[in-house]
PDB file of N, CA and C in Angstrom:
ATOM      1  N   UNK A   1       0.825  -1.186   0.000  1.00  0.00           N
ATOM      2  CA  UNK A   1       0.000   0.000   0.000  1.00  0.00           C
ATOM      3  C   UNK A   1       0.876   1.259   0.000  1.00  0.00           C
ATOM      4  N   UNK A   2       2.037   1.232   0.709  1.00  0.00           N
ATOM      5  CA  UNK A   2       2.882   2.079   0.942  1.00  0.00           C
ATOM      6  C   UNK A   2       3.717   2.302   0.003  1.00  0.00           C
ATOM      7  N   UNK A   3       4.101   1.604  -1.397  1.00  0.00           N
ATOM      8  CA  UNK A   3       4.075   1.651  -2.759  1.00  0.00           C
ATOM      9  C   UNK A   3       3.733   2.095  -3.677  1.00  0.00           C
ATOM     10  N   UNK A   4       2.743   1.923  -3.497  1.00  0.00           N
ATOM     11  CA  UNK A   4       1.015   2.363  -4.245  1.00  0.00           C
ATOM     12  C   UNK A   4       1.166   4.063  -4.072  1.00  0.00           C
ATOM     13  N   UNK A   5       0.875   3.993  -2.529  1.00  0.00           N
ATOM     14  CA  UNK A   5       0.922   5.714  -2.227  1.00  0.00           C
ATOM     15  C   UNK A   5       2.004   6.925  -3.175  1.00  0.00           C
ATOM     16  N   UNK A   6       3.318   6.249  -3.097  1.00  0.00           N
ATOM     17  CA  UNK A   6       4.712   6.700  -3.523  1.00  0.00           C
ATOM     18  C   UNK A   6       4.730   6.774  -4.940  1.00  0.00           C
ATOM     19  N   UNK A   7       3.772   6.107  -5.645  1.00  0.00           N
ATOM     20  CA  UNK A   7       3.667   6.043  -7.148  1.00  0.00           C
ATOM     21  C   UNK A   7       2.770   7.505  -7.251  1.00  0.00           C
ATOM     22  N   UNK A   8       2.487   8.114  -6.431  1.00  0.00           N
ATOM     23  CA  UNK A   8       1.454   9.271  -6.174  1.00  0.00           C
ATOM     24  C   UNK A   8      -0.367   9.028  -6.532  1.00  0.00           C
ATOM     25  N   UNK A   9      -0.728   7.667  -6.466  1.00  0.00           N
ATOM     26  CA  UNK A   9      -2.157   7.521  -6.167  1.00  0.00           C
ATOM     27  C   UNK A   9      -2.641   7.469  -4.887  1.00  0.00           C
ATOM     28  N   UNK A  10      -3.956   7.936  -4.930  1.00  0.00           N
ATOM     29  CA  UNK A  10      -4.355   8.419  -3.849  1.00  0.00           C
ATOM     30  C   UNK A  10      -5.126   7.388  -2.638  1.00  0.00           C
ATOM     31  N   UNK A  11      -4.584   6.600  -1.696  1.00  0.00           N
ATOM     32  CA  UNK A  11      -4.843   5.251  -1.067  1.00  0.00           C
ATOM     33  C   UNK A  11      -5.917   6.114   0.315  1.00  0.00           C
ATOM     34  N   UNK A  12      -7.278   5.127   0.329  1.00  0.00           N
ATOM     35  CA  UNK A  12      -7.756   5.271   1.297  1.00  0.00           C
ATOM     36  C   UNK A  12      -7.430   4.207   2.136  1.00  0.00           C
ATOM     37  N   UNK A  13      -7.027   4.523   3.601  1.00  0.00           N
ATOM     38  CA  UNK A  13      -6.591   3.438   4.265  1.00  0.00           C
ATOM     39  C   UNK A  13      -7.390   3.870   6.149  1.00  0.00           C
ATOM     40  N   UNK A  14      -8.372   2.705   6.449  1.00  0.00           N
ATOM     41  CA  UNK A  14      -9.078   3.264   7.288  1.00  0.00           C
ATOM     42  C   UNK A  14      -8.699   1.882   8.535  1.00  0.00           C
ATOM     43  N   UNK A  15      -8.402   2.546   9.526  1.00  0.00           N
ATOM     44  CA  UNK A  15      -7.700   1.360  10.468  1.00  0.00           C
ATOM     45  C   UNK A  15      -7.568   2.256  11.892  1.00  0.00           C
ATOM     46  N   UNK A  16      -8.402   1.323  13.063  1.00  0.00           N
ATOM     47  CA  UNK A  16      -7.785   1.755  14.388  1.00  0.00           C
ATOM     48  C   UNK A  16      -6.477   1.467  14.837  1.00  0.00           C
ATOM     49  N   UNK A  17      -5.684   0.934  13.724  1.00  0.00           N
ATOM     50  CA  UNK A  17      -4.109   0.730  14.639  1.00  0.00           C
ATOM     51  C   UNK A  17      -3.336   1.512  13.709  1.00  0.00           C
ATOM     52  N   UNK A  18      -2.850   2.786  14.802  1.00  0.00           N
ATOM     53  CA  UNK A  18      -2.480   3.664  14.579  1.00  0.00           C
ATOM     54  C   UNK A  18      -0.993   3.488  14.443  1.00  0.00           C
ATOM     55  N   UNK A  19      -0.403   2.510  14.748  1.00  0.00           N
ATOM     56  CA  UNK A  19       1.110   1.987  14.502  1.00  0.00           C
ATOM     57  C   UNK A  19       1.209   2.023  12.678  1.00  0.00           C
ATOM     58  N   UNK A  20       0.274   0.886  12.074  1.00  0.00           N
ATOM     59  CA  UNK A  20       0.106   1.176  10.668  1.00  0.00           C
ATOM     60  C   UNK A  20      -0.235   2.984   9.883  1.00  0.00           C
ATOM     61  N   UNK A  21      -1.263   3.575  10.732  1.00  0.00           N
ATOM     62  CA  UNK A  21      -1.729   4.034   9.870  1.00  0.00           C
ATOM     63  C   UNK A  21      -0.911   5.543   9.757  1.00  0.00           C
ATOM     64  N   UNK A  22       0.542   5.304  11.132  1.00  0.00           N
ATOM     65  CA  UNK A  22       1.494   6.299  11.315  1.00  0.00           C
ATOM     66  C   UNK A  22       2.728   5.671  10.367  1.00  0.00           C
ATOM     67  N   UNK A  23       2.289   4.919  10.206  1.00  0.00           N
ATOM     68  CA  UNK A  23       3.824   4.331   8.863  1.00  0.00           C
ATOM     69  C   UNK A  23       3.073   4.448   7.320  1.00  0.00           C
ATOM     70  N   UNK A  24       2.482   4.237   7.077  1.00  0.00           N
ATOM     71  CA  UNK A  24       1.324   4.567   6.017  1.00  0.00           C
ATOM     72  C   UNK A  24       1.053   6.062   5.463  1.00  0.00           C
ATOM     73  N   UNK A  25       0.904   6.940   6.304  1.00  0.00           N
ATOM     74  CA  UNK A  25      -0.006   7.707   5.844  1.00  0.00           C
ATOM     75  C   UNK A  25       0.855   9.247   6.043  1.00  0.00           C
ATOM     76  N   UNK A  26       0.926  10.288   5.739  1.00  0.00           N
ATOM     77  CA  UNK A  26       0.934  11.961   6.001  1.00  0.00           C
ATOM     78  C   UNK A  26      -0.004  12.199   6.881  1.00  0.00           C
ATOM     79  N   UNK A  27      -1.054  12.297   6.422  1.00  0.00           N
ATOM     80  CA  UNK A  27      -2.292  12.618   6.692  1.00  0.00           C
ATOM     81  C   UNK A  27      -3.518  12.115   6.795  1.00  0.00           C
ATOM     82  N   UNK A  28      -4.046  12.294   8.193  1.00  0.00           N
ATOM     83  CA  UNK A  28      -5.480  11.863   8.728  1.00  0.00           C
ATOM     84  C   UNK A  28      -6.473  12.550   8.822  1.00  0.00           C
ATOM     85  N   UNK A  29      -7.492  11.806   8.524  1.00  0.00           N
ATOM     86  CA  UNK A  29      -9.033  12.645   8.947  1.00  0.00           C
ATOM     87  C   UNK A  29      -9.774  11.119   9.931  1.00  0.00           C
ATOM     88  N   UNK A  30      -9.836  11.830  11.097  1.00  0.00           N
ATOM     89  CA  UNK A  30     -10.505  11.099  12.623  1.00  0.00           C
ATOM     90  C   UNK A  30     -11.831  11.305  12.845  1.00  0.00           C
ATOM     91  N   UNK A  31     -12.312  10.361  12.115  1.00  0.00           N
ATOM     92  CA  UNK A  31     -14.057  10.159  12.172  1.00  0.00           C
ATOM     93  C   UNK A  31     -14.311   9.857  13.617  1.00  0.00           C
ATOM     94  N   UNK A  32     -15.236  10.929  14.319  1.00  0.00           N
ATOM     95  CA  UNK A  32     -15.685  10.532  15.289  1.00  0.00           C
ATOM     96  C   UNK A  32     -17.480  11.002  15.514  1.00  0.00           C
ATOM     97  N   UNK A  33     -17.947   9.626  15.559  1.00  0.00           N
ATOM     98  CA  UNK A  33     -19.503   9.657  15.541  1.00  0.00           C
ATOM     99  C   UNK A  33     -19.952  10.079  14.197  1.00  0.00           C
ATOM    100  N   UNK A  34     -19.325   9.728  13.050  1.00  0.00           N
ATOM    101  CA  UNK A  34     -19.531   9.716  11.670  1.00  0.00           C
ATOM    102  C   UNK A  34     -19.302  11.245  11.126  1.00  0.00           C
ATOM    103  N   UNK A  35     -18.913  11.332  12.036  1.00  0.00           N
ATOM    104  CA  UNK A  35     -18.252  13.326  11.334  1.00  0.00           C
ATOM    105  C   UNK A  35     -16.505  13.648  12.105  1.00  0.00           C
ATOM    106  N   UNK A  36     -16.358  14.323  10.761  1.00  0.00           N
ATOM    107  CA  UNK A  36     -15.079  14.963  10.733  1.00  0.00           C
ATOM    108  C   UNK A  36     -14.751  15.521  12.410  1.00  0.00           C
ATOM    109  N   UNK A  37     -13.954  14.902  12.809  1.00  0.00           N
ATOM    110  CA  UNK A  37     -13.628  15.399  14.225  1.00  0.00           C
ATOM    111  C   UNK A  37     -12.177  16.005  14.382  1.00  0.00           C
ATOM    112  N   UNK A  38     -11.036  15.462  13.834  1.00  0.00           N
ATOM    113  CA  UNK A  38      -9.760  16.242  13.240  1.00  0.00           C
ATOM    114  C   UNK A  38      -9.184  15.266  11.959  1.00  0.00           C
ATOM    115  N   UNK A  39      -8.636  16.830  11.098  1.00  0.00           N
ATOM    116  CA  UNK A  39      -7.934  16.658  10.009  1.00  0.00           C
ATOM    117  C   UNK A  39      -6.833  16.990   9.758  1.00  0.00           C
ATOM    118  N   UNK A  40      -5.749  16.518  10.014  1.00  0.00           N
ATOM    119  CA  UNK A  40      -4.465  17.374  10.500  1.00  0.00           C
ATOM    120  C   UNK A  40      -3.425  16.218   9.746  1.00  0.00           C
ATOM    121  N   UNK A  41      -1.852  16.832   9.956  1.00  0.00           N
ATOM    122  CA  UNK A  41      -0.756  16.083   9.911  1.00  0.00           C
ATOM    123  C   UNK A  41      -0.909  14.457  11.069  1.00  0.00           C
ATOM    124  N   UNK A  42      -0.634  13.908  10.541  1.00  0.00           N
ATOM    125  CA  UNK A  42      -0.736  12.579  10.968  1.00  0.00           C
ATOM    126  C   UNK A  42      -0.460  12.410  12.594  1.00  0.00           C
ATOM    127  N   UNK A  43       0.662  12.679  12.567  1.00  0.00           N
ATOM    128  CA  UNK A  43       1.058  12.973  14.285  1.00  0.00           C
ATOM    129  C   UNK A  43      -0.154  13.631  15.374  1.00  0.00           C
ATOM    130  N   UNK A  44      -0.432  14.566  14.792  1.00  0.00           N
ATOM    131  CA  UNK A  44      -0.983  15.164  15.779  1.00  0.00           C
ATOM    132  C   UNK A  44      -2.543  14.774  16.055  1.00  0.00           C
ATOM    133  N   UNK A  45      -3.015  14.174  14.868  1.00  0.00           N
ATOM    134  CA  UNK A  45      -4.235  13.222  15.234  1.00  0.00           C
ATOM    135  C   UNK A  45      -4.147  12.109  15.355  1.00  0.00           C
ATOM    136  N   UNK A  46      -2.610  11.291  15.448  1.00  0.00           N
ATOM    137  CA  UNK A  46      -2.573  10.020  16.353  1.00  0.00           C
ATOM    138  C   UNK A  46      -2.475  10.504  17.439  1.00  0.00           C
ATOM    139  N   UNK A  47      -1.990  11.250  18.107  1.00  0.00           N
ATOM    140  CA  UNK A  47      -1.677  11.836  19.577  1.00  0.00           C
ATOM    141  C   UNK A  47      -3.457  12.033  19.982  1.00  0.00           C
ATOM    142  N   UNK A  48      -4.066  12.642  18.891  1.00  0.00           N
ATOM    143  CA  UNK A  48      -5.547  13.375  19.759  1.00  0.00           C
ATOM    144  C   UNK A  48      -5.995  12.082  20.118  1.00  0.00           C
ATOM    145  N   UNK A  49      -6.242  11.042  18.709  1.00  0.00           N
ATOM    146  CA  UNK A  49      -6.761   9.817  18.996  1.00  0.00           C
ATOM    147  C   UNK A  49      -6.687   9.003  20.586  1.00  0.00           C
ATOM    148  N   UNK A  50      -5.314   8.794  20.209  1.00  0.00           N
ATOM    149  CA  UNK A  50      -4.729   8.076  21.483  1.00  0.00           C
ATOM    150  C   UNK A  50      -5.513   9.012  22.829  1.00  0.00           C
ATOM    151  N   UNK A  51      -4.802  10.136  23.102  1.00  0.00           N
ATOM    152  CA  UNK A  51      -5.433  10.769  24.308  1.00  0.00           C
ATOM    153  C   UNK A  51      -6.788  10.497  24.726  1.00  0.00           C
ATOM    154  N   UNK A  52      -7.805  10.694  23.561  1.00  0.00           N
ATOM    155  CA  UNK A  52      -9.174  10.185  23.642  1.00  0.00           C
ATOM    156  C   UNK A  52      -9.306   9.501  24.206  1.00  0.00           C
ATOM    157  N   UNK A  53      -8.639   8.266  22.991  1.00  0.00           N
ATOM    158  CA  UNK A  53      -9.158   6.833  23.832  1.00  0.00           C
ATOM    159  C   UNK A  53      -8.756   6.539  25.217  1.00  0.00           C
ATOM    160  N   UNK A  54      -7.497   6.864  25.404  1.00  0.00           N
ATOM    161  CA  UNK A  54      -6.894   6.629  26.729  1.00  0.00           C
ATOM    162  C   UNK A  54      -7.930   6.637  27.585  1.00  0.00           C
ATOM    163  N   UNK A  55      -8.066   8.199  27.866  1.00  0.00           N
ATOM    164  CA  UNK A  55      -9.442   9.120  28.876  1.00  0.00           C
ATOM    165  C   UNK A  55     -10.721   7.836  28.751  1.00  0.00           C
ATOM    166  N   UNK A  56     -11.247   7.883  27.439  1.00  0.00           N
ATOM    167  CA  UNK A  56     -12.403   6.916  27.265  1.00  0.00           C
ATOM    168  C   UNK A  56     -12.343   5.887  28.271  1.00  0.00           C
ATOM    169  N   UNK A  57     -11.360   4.623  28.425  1.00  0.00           N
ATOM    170  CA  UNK A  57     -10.860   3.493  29.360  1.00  0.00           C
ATOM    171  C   UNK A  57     -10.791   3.593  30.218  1.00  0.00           C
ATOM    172  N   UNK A  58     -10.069   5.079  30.900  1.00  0.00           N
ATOM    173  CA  UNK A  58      -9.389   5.506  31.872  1.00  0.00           C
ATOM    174  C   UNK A  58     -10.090   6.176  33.473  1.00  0.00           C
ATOM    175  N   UNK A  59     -11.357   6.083  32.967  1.00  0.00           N
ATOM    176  CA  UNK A  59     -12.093   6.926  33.619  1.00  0.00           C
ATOM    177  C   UNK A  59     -13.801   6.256  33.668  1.00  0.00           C
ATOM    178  N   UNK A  60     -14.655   5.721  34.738  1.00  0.00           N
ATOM    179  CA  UNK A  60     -15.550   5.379  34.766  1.00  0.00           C
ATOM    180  C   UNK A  60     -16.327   6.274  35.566  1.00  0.00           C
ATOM    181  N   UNK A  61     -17.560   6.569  35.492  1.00  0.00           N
ATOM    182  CA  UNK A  61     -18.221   7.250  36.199  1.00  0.00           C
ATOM    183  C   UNK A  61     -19.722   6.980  36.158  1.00  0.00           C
ATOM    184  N   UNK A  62     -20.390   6.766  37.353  1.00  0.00           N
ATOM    185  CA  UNK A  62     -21.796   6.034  37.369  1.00  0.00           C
ATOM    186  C   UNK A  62     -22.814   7.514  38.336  1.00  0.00           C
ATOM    187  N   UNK A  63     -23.466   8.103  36.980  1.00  0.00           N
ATOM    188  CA  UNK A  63     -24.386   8.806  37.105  1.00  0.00           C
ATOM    189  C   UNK A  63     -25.482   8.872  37.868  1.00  0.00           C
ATOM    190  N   UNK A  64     -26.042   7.429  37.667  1.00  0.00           N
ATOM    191  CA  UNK A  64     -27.292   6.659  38.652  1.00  0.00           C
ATOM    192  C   UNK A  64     -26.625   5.857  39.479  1.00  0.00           C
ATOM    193  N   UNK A  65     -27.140   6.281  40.459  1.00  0.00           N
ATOM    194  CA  UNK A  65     -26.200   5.982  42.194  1.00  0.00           C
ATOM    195  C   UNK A  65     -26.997   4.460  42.067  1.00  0.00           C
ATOM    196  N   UNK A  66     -28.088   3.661  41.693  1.00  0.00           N
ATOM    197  CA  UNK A  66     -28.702   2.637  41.687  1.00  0.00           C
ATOM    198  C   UNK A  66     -27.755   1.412  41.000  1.00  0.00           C
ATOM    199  N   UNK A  67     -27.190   2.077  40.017  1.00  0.00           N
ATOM    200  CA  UNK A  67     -26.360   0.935  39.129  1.00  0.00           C
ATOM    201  C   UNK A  67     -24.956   1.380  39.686  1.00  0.00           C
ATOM    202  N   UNK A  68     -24.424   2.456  40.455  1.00  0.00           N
ATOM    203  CA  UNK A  68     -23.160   2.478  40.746  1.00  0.00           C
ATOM    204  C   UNK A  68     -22.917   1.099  41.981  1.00  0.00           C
ATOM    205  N   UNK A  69     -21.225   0.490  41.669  1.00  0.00           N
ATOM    206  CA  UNK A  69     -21.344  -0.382  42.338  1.00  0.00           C
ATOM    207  C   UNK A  69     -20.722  -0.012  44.044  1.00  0.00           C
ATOM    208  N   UNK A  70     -20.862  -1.141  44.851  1.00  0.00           N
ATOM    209  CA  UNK A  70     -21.200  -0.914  46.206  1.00  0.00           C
ATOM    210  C   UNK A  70     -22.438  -1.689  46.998  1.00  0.00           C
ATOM    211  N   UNK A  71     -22.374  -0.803  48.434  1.00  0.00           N
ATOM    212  CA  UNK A  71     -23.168  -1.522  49.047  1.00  0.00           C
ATOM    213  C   UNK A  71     -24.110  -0.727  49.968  1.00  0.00           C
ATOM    214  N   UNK A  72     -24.790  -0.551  50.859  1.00  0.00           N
ATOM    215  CA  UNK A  72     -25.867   0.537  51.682  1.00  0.00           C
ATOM    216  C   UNK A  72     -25.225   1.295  52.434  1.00  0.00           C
ATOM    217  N   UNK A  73     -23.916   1.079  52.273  1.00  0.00           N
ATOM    218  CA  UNK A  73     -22.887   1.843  53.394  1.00  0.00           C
ATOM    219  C   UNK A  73     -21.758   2.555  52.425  1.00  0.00           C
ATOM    220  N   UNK A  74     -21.481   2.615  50.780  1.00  0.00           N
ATOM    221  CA  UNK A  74     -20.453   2.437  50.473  1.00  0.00           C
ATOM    222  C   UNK A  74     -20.391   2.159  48.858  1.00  0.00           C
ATOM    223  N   UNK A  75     -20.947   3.413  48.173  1.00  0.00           N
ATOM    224  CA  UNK A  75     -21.106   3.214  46.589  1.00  0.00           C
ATOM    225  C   UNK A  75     -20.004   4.387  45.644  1.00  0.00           C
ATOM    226  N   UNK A  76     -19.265   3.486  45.068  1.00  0.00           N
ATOM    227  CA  UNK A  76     -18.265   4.455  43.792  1.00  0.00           C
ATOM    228  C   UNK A  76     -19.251   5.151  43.011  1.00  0.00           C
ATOM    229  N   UNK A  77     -19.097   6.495  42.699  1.00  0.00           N
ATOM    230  CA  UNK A  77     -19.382   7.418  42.064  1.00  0.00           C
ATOM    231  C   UNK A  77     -18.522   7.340  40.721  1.00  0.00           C
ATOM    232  N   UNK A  78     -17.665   7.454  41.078  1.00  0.00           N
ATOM    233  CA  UNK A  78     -16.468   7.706  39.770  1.00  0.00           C
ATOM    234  C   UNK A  78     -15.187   6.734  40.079  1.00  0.00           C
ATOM    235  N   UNK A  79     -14.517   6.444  39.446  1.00  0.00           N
ATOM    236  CA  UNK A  79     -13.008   6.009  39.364  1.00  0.00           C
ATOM    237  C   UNK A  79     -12.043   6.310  38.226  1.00  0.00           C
ATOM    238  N   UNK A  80     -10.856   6.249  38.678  1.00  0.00           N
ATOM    239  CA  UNK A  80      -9.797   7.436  37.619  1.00  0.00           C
ATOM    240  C   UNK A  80      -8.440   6.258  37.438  1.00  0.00           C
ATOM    241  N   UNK A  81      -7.908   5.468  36.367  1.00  0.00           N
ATOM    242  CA  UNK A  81      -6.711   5.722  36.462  1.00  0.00           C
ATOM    243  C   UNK A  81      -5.738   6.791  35.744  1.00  0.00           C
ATOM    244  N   UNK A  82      -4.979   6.369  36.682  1.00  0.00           N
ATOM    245  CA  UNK A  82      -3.985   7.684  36.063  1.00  0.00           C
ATOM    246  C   UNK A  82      -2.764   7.221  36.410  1.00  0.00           C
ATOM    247  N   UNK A  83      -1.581   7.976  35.301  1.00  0.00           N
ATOM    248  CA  UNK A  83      -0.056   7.454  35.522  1.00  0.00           C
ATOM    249  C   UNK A  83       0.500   7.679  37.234  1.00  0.00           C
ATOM    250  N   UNK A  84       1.794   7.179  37.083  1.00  0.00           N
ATOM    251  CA  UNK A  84       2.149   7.457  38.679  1.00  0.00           C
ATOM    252  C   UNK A  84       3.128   8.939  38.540  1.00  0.00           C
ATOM    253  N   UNK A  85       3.358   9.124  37.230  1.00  0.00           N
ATOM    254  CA  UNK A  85       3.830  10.833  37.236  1.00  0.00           C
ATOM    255  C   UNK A  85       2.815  11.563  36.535  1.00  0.00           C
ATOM    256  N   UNK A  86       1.579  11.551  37.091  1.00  0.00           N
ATOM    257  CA  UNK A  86       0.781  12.032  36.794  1.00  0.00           C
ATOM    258  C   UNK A  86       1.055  13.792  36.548  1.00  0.00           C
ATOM    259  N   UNK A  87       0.585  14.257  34.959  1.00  0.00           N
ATOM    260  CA  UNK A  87       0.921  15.294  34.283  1.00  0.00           C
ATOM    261  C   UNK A  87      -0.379  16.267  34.709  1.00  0.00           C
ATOM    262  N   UNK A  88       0.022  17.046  34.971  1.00  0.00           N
ATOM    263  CA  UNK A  88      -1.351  17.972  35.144  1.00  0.00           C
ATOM    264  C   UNK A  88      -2.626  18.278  34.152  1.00  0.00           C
ATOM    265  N   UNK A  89      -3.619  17.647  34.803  1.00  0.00           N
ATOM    266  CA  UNK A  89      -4.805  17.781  33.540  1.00  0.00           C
ATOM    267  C   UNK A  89      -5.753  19.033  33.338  1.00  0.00           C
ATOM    268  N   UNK A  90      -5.810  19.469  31.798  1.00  0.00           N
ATOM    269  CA  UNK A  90      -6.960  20.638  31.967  1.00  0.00           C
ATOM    270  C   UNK A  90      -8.146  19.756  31.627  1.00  0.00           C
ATOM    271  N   UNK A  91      -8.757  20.643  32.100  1.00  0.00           N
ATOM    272  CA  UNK A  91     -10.507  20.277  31.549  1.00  0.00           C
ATOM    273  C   UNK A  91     -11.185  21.259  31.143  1.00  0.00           C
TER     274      UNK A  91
END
């Protein structure tokens, strides 16, 4: 594919593994929820990607105290991981 590209035709190449699609490609466009969410130099929307998803995994939070888990004495609201040199986060 990476051939193909170099011959100067134009390769659509659509893949969550961003290892390929950072050896592959210049440039990304990051469909998120079926619309254009970033279109940038490759790097910098594997970085957004990644961050996303990270956060997405990284972070649980139970809205309805009924389904949060626990017990009549003792229910998680939220839970966070996070690195152990944890970088300062904006929100």
């Amino acid at each position: 594919m990476g051939e193909v590209a170099r011959e100067g035709r134009t390769v659509l190449f659509v893949s969550h593994n961003m290892m390929a699609v950072q050896n592959l490609c210049r440039r990304a466009i990051w469909l998120d929820g079926g619309q254009i969410g970033r279109q940038r130099r490759i790097g910098q929307v594997v970085a957004d990607y990644l961050q996303h998803s990270f956060s997405a995994i990284a972070e649980q939070v139970w809205e309805d105290i009924a389904t949060a888990p626990g017990n009549d004495k003792v229910r998680l609201r939220s839970a966070r991981v996070r690195p152990a040199q944890a970088m300062p986060q904006t929100r």
